[in-house]
Structures are given as structure tokens and as C-alpha cells.
C-alpha atoms as a PDB file:
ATOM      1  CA  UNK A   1      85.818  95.961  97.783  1.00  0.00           C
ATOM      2  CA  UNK A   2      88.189  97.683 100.435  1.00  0.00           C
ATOM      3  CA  UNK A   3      91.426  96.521  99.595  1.00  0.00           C
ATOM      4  CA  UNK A   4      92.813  98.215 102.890  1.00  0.00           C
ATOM      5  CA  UNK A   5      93.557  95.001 105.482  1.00  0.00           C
ATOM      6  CA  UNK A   6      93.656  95.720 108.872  1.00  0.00           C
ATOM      7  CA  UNK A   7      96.766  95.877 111.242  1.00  0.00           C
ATOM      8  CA  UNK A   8      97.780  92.749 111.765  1.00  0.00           C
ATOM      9  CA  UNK A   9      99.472  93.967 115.189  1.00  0.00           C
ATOM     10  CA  UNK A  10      95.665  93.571 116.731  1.00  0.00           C
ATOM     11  CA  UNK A  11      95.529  89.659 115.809  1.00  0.00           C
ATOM     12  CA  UNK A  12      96.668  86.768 118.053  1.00  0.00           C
ATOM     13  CA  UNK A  13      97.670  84.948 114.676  1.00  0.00           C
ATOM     14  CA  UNK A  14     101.039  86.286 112.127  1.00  0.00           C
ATOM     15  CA  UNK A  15     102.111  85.229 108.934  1.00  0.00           C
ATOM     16  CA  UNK A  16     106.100  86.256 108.638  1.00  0.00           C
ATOM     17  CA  UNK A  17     108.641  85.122 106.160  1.00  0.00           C
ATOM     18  CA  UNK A  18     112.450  85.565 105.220  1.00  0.00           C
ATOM     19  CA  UNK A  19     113.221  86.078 102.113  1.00  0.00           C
ATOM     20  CA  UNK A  20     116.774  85.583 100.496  1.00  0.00           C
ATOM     21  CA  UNK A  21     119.109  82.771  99.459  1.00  0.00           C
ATOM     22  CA  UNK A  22     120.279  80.505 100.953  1.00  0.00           C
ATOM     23  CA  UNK A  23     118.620  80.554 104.294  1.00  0.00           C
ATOM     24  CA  UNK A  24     118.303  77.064 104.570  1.00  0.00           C
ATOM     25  CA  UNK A  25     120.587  77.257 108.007  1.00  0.00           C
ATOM     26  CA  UNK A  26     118.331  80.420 109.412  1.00  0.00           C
ATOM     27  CA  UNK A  27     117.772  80.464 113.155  1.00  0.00           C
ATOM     28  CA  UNK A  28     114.731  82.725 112.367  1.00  0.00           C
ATOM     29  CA  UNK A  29     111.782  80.783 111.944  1.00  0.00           C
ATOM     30  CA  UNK A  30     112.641  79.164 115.406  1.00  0.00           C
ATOM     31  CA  UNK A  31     113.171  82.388 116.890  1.00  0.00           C
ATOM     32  CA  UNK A  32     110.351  84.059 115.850  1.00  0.00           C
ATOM     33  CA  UNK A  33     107.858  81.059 116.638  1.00  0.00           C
ATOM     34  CA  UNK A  34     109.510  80.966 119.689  1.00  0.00           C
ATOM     35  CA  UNK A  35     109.241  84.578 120.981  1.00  0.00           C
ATOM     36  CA  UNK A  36     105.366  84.176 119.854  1.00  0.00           C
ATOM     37  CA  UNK A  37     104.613  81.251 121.605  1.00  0.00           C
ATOM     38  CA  UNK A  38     106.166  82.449 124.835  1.00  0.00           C
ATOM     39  CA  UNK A  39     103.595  85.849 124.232  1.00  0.00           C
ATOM     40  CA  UNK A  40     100.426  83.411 124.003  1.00  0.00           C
ATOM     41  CA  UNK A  41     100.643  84.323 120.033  1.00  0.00           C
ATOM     42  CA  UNK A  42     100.929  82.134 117.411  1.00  0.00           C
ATOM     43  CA  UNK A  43     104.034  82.801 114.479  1.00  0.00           C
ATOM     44  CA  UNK A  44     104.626  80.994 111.320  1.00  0.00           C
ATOM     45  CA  UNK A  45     107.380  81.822 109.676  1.00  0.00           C
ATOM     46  CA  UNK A  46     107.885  81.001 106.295  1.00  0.00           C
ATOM     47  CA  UNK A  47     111.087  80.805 104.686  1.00  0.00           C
ATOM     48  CA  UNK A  48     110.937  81.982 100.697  1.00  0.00           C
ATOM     49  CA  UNK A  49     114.484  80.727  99.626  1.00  0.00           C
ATOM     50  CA  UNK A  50     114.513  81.694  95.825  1.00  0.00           C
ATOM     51  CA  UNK A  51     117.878  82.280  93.919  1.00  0.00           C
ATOM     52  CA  UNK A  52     119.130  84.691  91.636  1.00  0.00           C
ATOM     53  CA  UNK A  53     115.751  86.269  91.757  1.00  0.00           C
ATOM     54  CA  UNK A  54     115.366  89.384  88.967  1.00  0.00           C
ATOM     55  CA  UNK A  55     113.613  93.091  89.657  1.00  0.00           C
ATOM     56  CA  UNK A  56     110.251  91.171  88.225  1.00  0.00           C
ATOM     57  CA  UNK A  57     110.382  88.418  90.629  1.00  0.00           C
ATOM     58  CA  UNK A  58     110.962  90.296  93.444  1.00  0.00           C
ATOM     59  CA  UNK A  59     107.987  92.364  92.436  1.00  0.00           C
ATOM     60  CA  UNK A  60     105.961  89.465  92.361  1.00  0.00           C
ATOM     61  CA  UNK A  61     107.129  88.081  95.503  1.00  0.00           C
ATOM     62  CA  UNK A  62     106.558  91.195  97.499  1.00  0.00           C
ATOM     63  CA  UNK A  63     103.098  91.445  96.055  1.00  0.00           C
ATOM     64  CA  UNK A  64     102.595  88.237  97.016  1.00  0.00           C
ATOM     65  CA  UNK A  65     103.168  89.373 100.562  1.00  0.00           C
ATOM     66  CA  UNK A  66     100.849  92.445 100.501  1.00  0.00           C
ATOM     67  CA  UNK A  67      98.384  90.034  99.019  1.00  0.00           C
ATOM     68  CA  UNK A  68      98.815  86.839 101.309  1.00  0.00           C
ATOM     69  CA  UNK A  69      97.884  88.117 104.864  1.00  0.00           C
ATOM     70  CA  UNK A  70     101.572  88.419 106.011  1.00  0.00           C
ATOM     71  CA  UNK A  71     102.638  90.991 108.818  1.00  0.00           C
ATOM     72  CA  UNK A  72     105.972  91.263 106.948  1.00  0.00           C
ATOM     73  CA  UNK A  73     109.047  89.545 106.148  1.00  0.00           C
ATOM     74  CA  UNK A  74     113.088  89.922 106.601  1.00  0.00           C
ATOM     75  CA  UNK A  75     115.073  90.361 103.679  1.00  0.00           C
ATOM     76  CA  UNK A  76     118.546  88.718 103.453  1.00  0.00           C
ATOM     77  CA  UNK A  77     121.442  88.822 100.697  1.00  0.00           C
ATOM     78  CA  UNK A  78     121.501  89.140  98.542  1.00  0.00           C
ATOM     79  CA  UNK A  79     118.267  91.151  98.039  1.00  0.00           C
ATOM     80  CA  UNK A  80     118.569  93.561 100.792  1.00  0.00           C
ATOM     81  CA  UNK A  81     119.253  96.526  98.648  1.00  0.00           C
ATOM     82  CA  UNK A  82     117.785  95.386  95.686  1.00  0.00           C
ATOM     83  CA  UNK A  83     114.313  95.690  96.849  1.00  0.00           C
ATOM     84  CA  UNK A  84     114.584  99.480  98.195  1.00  0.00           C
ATOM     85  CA  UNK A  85     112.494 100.799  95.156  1.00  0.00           C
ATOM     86  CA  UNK A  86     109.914  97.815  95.522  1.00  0.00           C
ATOM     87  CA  UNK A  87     108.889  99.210  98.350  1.00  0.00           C
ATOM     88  CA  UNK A  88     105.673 101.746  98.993  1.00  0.00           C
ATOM     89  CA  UNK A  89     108.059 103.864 102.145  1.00  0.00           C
ATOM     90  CA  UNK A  90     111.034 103.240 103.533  1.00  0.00           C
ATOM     91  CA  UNK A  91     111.331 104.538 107.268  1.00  0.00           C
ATOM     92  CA  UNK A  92     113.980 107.433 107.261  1.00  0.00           C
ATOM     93  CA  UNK A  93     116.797 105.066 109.094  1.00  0.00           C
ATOM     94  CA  UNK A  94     116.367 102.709 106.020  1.00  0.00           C
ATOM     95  CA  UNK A  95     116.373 105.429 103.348  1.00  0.00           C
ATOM     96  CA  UNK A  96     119.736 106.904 104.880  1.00  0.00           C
ATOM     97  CA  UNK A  97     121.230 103.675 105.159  1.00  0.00           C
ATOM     98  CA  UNK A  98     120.445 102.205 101.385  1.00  0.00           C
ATOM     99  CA  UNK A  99     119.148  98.861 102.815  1.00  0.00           C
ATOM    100  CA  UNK A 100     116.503  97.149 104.132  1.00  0.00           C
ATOM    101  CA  UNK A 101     116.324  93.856 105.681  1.00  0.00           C
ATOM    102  CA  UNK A 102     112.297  93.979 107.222  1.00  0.00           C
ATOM    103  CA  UNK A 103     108.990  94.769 105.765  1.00  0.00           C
ATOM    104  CA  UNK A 104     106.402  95.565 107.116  1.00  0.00           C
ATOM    105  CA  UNK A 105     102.884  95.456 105.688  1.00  0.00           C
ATOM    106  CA  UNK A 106     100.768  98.443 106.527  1.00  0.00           C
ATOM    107  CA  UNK A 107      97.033  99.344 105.216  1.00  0.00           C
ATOM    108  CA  UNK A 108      98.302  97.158 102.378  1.00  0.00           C
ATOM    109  CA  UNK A 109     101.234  98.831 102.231  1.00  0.00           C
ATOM    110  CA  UNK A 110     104.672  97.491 102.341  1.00  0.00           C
ATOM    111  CA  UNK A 111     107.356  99.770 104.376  1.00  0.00           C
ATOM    112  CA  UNK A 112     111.109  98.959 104.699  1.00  0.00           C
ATOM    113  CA  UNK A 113     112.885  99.077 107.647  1.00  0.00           C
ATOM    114  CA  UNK A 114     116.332  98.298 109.240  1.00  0.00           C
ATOM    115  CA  UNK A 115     116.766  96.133 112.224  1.00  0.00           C
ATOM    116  CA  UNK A 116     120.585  95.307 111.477  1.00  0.00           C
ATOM    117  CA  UNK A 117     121.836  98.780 112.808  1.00  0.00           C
ATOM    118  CA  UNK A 118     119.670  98.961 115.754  1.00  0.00           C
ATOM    119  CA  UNK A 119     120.036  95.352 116.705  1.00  0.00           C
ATOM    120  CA  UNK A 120     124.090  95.574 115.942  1.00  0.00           C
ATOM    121  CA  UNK A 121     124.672  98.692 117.922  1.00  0.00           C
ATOM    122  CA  UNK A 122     123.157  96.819 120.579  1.00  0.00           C
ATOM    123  CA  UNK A 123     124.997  93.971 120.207  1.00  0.00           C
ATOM    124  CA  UNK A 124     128.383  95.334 119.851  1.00  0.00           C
ATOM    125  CA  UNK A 125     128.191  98.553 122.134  1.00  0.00           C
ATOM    126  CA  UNK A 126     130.110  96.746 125.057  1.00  0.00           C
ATOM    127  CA  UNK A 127     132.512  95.019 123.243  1.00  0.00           C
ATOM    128  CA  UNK A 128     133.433  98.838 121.402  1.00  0.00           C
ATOM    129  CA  UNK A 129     133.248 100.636 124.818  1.00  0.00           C
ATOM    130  CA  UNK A 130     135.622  98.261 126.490  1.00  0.00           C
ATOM    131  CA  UNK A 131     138.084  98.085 123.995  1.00  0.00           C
ATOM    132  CA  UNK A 132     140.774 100.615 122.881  1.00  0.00           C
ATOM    133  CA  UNK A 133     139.052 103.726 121.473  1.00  0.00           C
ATOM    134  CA  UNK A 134     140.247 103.889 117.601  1.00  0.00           C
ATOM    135  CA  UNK A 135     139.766 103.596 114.430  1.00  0.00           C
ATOM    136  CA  UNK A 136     137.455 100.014 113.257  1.00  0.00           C
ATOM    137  CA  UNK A 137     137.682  98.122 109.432  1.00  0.00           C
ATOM    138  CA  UNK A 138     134.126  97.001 107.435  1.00  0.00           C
ATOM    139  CA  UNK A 139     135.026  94.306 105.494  1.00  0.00           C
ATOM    140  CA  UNK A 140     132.239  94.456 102.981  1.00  0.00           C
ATOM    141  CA  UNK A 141     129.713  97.986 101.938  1.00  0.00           C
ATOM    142  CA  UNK A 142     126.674  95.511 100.794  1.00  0.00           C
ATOM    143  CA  UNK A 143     123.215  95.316 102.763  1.00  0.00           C
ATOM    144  CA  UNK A 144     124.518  93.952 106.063  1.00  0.00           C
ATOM    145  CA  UNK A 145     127.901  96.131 105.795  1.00  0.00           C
ATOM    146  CA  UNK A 146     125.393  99.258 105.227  1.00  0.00           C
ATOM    147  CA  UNK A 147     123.880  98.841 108.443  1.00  0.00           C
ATOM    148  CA  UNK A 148     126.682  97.745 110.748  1.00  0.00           C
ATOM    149  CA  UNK A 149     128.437 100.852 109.785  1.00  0.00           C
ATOM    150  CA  UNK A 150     126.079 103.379 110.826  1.00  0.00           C
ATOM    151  CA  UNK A 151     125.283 101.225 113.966  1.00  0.00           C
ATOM    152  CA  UNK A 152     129.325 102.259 114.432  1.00  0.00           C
ATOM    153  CA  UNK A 153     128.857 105.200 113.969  1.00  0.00           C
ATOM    154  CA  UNK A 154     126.192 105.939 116.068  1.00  0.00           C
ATOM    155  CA  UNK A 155     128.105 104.134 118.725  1.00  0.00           C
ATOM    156  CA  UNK A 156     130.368 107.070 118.514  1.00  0.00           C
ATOM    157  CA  UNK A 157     133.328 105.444 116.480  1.00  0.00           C
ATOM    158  CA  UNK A 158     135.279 108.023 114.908  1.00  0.00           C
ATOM    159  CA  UNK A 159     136.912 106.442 111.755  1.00  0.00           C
ATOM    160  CA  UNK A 160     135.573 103.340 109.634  1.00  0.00           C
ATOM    161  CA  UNK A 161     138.122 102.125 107.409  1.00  0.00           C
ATOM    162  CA  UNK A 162     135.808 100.094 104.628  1.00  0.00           C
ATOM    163  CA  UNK A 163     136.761  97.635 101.833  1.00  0.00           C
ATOM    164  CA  UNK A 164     134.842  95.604  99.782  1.00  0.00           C
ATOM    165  CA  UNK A 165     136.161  93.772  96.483  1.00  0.00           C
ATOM    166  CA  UNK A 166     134.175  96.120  94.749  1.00  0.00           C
ATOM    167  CA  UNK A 167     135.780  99.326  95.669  1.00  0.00           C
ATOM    168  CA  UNK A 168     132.279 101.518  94.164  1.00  0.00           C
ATOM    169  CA  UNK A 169     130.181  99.526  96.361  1.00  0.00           C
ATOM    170  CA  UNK A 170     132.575 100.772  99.705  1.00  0.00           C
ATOM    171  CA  UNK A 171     133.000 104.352  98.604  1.00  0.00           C
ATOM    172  CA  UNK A 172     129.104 104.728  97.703  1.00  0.00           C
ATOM    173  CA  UNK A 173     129.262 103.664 101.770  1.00  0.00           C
ATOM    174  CA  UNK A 174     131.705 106.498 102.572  1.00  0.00           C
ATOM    175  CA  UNK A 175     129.863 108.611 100.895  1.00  0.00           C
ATOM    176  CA  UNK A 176     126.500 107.395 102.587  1.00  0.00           C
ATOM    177  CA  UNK A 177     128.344 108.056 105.988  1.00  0.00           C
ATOM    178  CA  UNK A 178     129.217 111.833 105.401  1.00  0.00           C
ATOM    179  CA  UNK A 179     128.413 113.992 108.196  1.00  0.00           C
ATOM    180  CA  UNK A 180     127.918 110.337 110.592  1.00  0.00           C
ATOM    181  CA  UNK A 181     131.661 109.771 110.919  1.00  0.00           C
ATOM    182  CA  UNK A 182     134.944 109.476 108.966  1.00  0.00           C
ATOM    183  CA  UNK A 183     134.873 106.649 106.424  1.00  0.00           C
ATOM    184  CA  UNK A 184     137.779 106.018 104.072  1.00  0.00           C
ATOM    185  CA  UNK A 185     138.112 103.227 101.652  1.00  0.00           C
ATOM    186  CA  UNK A 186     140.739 100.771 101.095  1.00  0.00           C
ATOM    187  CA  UNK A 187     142.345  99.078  98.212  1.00  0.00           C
ATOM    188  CA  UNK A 188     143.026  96.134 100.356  1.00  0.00           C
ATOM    189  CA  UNK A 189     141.959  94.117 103.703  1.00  0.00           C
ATOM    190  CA  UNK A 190     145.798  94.803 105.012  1.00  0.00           C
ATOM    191  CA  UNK A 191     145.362  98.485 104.339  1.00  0.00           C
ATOM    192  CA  UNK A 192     141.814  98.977 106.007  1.00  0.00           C
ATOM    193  CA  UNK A 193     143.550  96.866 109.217  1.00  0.00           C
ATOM    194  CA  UNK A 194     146.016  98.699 109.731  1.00  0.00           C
ATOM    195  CA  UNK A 195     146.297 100.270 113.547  1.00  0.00           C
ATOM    196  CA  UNK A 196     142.952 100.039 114.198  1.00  0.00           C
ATOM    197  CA  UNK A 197     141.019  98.636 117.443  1.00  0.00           C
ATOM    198  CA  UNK A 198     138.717  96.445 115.849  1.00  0.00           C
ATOM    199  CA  UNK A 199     137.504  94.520 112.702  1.00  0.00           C
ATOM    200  CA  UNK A 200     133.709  93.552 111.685  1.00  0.00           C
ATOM    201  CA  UNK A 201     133.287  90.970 108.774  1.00  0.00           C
ATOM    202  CA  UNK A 202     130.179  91.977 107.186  1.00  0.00           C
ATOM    203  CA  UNK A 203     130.704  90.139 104.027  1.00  0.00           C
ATOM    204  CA  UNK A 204     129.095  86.141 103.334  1.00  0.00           C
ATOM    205  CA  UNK A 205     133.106  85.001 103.227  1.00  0.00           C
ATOM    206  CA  UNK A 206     133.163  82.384 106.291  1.00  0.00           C
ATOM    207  CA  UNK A 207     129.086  81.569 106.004  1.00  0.00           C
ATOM    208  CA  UNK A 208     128.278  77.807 105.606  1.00  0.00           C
ATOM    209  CA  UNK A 209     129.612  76.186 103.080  1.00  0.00           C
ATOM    210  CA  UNK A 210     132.243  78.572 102.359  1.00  0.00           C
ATOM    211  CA  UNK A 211     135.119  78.032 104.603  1.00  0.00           C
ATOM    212  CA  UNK A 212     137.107  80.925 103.518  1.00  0.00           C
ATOM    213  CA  UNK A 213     137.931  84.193 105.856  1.00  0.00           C
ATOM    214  CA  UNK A 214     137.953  87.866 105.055  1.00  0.00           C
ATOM    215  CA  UNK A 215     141.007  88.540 107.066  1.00  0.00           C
ATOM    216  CA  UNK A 216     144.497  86.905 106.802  1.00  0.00           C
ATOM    217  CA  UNK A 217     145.622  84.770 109.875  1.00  0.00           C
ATOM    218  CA  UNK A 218     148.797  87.360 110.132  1.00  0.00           C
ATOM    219  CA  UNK A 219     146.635  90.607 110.153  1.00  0.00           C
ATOM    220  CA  UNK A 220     145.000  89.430 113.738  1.00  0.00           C
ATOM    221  CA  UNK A 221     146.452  89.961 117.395  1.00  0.00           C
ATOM    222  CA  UNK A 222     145.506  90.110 120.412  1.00  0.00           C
ATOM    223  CA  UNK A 223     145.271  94.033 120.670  1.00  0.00           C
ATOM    224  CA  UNK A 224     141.950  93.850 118.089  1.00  0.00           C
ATOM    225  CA  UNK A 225     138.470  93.672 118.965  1.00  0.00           C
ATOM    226  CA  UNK A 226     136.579  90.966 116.111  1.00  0.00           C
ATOM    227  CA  UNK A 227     133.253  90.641 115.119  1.00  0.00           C
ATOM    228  CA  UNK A 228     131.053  88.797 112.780  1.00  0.00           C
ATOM    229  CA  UNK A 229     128.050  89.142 111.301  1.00  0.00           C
ATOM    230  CA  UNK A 230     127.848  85.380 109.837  1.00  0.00           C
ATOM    231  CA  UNK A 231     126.452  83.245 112.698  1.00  0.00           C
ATOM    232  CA  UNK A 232     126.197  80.119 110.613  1.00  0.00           C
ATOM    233  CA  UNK A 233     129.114  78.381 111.333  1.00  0.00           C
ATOM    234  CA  UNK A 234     129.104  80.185 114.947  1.00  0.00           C
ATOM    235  CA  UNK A 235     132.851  80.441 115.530  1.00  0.00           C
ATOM    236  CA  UNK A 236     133.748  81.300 111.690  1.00  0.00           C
ATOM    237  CA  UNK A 237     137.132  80.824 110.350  1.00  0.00           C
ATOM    238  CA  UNK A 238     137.984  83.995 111.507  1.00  0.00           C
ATOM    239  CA  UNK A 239     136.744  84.325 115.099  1.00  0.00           C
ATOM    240  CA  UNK A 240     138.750  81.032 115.449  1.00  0.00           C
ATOM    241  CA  UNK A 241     141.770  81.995 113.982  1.00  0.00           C
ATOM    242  CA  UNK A 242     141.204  86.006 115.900  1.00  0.00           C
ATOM    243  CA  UNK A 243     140.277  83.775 119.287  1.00  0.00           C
ATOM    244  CA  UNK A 244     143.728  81.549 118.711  1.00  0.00           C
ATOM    245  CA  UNK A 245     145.683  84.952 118.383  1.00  0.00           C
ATOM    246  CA  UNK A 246     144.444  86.931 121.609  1.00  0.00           C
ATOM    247  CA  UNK A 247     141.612  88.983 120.217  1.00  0.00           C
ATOM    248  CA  UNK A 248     138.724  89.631 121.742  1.00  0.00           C
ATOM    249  CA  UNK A 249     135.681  88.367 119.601  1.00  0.00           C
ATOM    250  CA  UNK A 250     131.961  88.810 119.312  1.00  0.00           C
ATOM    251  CA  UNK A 251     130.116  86.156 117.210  1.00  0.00           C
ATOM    252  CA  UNK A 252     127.123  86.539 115.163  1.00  0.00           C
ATOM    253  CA  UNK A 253     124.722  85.593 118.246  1.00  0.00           C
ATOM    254  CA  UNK A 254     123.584  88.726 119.431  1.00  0.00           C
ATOM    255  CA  UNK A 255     123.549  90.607 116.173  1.00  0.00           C
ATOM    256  CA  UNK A 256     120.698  87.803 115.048  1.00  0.00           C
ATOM    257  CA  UNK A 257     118.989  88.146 118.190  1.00  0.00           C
ATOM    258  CA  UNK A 258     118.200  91.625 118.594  1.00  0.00           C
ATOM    259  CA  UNK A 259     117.715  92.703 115.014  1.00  0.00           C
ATOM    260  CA  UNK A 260     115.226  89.346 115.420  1.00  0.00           C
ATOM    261  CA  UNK A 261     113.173  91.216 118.256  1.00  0.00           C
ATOM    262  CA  UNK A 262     113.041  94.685 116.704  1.00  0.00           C
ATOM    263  CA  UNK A 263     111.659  92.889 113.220  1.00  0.00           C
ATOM    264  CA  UNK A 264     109.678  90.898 115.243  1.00  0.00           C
ATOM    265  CA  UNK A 265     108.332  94.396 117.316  1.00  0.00           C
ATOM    266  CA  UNK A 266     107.148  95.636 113.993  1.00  0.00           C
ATOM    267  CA  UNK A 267     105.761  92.877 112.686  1.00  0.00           C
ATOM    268  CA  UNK A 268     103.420  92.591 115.896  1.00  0.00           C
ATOM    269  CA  UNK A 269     102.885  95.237 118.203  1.00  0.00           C
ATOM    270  CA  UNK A 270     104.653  92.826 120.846  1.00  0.00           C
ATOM    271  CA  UNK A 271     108.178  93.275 122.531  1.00  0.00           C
ATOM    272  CA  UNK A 272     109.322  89.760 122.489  1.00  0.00           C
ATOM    273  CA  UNK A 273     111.737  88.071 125.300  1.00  0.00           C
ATOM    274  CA  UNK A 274     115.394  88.362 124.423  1.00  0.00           C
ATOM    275  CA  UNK A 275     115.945  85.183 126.806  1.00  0.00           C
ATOM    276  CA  UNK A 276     113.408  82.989 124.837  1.00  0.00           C
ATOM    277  CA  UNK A 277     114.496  84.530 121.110  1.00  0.00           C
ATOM    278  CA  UNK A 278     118.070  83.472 122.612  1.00  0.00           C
ATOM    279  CA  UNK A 279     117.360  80.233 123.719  1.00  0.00           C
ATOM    280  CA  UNK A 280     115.916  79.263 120.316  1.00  0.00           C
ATOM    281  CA  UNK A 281     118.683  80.548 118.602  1.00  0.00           C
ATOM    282  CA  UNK A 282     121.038  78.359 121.039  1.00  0.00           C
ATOM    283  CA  UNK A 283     118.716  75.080 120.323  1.00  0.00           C
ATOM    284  CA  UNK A 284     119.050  76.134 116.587  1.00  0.00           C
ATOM    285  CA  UNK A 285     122.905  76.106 117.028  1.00  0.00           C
ATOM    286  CA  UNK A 286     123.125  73.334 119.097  1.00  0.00           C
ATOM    287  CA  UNK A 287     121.855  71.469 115.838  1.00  0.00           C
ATOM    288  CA  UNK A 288     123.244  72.792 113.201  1.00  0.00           C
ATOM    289  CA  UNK A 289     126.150  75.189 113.314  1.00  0.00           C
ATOM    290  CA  UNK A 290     127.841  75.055 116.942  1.00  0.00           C
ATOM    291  CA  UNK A 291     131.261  74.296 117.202  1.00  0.00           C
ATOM    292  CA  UNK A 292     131.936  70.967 119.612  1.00  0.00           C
ATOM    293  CA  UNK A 293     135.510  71.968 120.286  1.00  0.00           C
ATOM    294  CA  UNK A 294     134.314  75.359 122.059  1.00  0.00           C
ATOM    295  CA  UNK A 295     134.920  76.195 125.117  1.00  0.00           C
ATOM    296  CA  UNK A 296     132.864  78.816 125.279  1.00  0.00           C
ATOM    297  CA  UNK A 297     129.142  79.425 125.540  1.00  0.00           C
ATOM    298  CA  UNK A 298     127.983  81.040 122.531  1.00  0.00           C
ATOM    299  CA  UNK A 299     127.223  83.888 124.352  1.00  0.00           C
ATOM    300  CA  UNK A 300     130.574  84.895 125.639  1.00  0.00           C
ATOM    301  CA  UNK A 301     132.613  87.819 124.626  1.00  0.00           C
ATOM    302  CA  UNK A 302     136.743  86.554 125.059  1.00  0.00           C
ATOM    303  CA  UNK A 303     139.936  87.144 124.906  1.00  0.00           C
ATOM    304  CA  UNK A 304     142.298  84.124 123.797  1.00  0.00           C
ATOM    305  CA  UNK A 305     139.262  81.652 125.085  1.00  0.00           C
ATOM    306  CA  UNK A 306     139.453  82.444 128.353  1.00  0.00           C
ATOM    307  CA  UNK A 307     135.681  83.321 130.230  1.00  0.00           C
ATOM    308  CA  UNK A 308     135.558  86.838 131.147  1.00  0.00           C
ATOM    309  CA  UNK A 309     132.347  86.862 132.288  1.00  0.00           C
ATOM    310  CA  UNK A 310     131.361  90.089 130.265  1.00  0.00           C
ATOM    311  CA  UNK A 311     128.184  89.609 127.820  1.00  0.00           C
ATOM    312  CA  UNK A 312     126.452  91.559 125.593  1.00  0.00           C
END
């Protein structure tokens, strides 16, 4: 029997998945499904919410999806580094950043990728070129903090302050970065905030139901840029309180959106439509995880909740 399955990329019909915990609140089954539909394709994507999940079961899982007929599936925390030796390849961008958060089944083999940096770097490139060049604070070195700080650095940032509560986790980062940029770690959130242009949360503190932030109210002003990768709430404790302070902020939108249609790329051969990807994330948030007060479109980039009418 020829155990070698061919590319799914040439069929009308895809099996895709996210696996992680929890992803209850995920905007990407719509999206995906979506962006399909809108291509004449047909998506179903599966979410595979299992906790706590050990090296065996994550074995299992993922030879469940070589098995099963899926394209591939996105990996979310907290098992976005702990797969990397699961794995069959991992495409050089993945293997220099340490995480992977797609794979991709090939000729029954499954290949990790990274769709956070590219889809961040697109996501964030305005807000960083229109802001005070300068130094910008991580604020968390796991899967997600991986890949938004070589999506800085790409964008040409010259110093990433990074801190994580568990100060091996940030300066195995650093050390990841050498030769990319300068990246320093910090004992505390104060320290890594300290004169520099912008701030990116890429840590779970603010995601539904935590209610927490990652930065102190007193650390913000208005000369920051902030970002944030958690999109569910949309306007986090912290873009609220950075938003009430003057700062212009970037919420967790656009990241989801494009890293959605490069995973989704991948998965199918098939550039999807950012406007329909975005729309379903909008319905999604509409539902679930928008904020009534807002005055803004999700969309927006601001300053102190004003429209600008710049969007990324």
C-alpha cells in the first residue's frame, strides 16, 4: 500500500484544525471557512482543544493528523514550541525562530512553519514606521513572543528589550536573536519599558478570562506605541488603559488575520481575501469579544481614541 497521500493543495475539499488550549473563543474556524467559501472551496476547521497535553499525546495527536486526511493545523499555547521535535521538517524561518504555530502535511509528512512573524511584521510595520524610531519591550519569550520578535527585527528595530517571568525563557530569546538585532533581557516589566517607543504584550496575561495586564497603568503615556497579540477580549486591559493615556495602540486584529491567510496559503495552494478573512473575524468579535463602549472600529490604529484614519 502507498502510504504517500497526495497534495491536498489540488482538492476543492480541506480538513484543517487548531490545536491548543483553550481556543474555545478562536476566530479561526470562521475565518478559515470563510476565506474558502469566498474561493468556491470548501474548509472545515476543526478545533482539537486538549489540556495539559504530554510529549506522548502530542505524538498521537499529530499522527492523527498525518493519518486523518488533514491539510494541516495551527498550533497555539501552549504547545507551540513543544511540538518542534514532533515534527518530520521545520521550514528554516521556524527552525531559527524555536516555534511553530502551522503544520503542514506533505507526502505524509508533517512540516512546521511560522505564520506569526510574517503575519505580525505585516501587521505592525505601519504602526513601527510612524512612530518614534527606538528601542521596543517583548513582554513574554514563549511561542508567540518568539515570533513577534524576529518579525521586529526584520522590520528593522534596532533594540528589543525582552522580559518574561521566566528570565531563561527571555535570554534563550536574546540569544536566538544574535546577529538579527540587539536583544537584552530584563529583570522587570519597568526596566524593559524604560525610554523606549513601543511595547508588544506577547504573553496570555489580558486573554479571556484573565483580566490582568502585563504592564502597569503608570508605565504607559502617550509617547509609546502598544500592541497586543491577545485579540480575545479585543481592547485588553492594556490597550484600554495605553488608549486612556495617549498611546497609540494596535489590537490583536490584524496579527490574527494575516498569520490566518499565510497558514491558510499553505494549507491550500490558495491566497485567500484579507477583506473576507477580516470580515469573519469582525462577525466573530461582534459576538463574542468586542468591546460595546468602543469608539473605534476594530480596525483602527489611535492615539487617545481619536480616528486617525491610518490602518494597517
Amino acid at each position: 500500500m502507498n502510504s504517500a497521500a497526495p497534495d491536498p493543495r489540488a482538492a476543492k475539499r480541506f480538513l484543517t484544525g487548531l490545536l491548543g488550549a483553550p481556543i474555545a473563543h478562536s476566530a479561526s474556524p470562521a475565518m478559515h471557512e470563510r476565506a474558502a467559501a469566498a474561493l468556491g472551496l470548501h474548509c472545515h476547521y476543526q478545533l482539537i482543544e486538549v489540556a495539559n497535553a504530554g510529549r506522548e499525546e502530542l505524538k498521537m495527536l499529530l499522527e492523527g493528523v498525518r493519518r486523518l486526511g488533514f491539510a494541516g493545523i495551527n498550533v497555539t499555547f501552549p504547545y507551540k514550541e513543544a511540538v518542534l521535535d514532533l515534527l518530520d521538517e521545520l521550514a528554516p524561518r521556524a527552525a531559527l525562530i524555536g516555534a511553530v504555530n502551522t503544520v503542514v502535511v506533505r507526502d505524509s509528512k508533517l512540516i512546521g512553519h511560522n505564520t506569526d512573524t510574517s503575519g505580525f511584521a505585516r501587521a505592525v510595520t505601519e504602526l513601527v514606521a510612524a512612530s518614534p524610531q527606538g528601542a521596543v519591550a517583548v513582554i513574554g519569550a514563549g511561542g508567540v513572543g518568539k515570533a513577534i520578535a524576529f518579525a521586529l527585527a526584520g522590520l528593522g528595530v534596532g533594540e528589543l528589550r525582552i522580559f518574561d517571568n521566566d528570565r531563561e525563557k527571555a535570554a534563550a530569546l536574546a540569544a536566538r536573536l544574535d546577529g538579527q538585532t540587539t536583544a537584552c533581557v530584563t529583570d522587570s516589566v519597568e526596566d524593559a519599558l524604560r525610554g523606549v517607543a513601543g511595547v508588544v504584550n506577547a504573553s496570555p496575561v489580558g486573554m479571556l478570562p484573565d483580566s490582568g495586564t502585563p504592564v502597569p497603568e503608570p508605565l504607559l503615556h502617550a509617547g509609546l506605541w502598544v500592541a497586543d497579540a491577545v485579540y480575545s477580549p479585543l481592547w485588553t486591559p492594556l490597550l484600554t488603559a495605553a488608549r486612556a493615556k495617549g498611546a497609540r495602540v494596535m489590537t490583536g486584529r490584524e496579527l490574527a488575520i494575516h498569520q490566518a491567510a499565510d497558514c491558510f496559503e499553505l494549507f491550500t495552494g490558495h491566497a485567500p481575501s484579507i477583506s473576507e478573512l477580516g470580515m469573519a473575524f469582525d462577525d466573530v468579535m461582534a459576538k463574542r469579544c468586542a468591546d460595546p463602549s468602543s469608539p473605534l472600529p476594530p480596525r483602527a490604529l489611535a492615539r487617545g481614541g481619536e480616528k486617525k484614519g491610518r490602518r494597517i
